[in-house]
Protein backbone atom coordinates (compact mmCIF):
# COMPACT_ATOMS: atom_id res chain seq x y z
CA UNK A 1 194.72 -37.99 121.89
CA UNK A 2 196.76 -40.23 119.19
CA UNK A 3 200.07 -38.97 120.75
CA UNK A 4 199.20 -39.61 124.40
CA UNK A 5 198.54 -42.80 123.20
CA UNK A 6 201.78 -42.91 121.83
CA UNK A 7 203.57 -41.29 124.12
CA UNK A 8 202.15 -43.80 127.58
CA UNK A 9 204.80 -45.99 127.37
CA UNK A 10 207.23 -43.77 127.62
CA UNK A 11 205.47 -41.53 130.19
CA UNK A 12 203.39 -43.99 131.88
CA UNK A 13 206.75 -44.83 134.26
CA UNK A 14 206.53 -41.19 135.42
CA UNK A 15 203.26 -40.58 136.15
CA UNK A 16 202.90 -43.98 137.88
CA UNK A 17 205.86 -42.91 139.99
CA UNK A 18 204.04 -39.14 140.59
CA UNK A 19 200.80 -40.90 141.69
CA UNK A 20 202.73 -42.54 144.02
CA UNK A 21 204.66 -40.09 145.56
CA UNK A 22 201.25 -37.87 145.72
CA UNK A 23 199.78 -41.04 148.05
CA UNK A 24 202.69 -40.91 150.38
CA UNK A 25 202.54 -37.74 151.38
CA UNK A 26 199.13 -37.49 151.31
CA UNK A 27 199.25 -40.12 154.06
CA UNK A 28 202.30 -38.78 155.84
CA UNK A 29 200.22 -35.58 156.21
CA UNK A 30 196.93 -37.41 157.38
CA UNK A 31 198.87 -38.87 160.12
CA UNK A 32 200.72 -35.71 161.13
CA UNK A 33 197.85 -34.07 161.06
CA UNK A 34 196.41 -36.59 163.71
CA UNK A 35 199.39 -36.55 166.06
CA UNK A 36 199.66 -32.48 166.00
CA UNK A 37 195.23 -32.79 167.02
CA UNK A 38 196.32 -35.18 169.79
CA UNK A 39 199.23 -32.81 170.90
CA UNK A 40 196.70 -30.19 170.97
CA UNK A 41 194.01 -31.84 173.35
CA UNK A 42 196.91 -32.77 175.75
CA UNK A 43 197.47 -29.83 175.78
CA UNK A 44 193.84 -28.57 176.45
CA UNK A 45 193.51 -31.18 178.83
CA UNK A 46 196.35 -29.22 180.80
CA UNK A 47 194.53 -26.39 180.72
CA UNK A 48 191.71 -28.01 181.88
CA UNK A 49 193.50 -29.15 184.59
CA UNK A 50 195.17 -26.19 185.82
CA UNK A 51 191.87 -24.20 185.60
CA UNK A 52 190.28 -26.61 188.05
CA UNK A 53 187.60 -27.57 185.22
CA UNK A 54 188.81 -31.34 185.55
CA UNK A 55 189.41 -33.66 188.74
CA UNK A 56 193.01 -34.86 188.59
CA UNK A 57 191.66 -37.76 188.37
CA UNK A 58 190.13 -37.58 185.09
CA UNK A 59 193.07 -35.59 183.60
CA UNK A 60 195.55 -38.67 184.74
CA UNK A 61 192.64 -40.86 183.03
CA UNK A 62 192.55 -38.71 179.31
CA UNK A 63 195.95 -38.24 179.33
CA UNK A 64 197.22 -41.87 179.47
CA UNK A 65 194.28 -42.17 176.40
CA UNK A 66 196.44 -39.33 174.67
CA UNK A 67 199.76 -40.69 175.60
CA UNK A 68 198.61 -44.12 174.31
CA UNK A 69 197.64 -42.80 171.45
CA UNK A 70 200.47 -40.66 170.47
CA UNK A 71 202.92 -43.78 171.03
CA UNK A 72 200.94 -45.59 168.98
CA UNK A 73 201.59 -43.81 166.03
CA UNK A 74 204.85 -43.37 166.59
CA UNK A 75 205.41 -47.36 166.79
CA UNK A 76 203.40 -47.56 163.26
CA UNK A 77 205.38 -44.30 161.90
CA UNK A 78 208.46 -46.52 163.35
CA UNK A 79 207.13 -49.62 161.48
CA UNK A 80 206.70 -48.02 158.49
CA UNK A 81 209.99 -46.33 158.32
CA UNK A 82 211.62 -50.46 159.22
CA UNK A 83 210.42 -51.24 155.46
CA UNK A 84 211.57 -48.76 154.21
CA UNK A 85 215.14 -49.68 154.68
């Protein structure tokens, strides 16, 4: 216990920086995990489609939903990857 205490300002740095890096890929995998789930309905909406389950109709209506979606997190991935520079 007395040598942590010690020791934090020399290893406080690192483990700041380690919490940090844990946060951004946690998020990067949150919203990877989202797009791949969207990619998988449109997907299932195709099937859907194909198998006459769904009017055309309502597959052109999901599927601009999806699309919409799907672009919208890659404008925000895009965004996010402007700071970065």
């Amino acid at each position: 216990m007395f040598l942590d205490l010690l020791m934090a300002p020399l290893t406080a740095p690192v483990t700041g920086l380690t919490w940090i890096a844990e946060k951004v890929l946690d998020q990067a995998g949150a919203e990877l995990n989202v797009k791949e789930n969207l990619g998988k309905q449109l997907l299932t909406l195709q099937l859907a489609v194909d198998m006459g389950e769904i009017s055309e109709a309502e597959f052109e209506r999901q599927e601009e939903e999806l699309l919409l979606a799907i672009q919208a997190l890659e404008e925000q991935e895009a965004a996010m990857s402007g700071f970065d520079d």
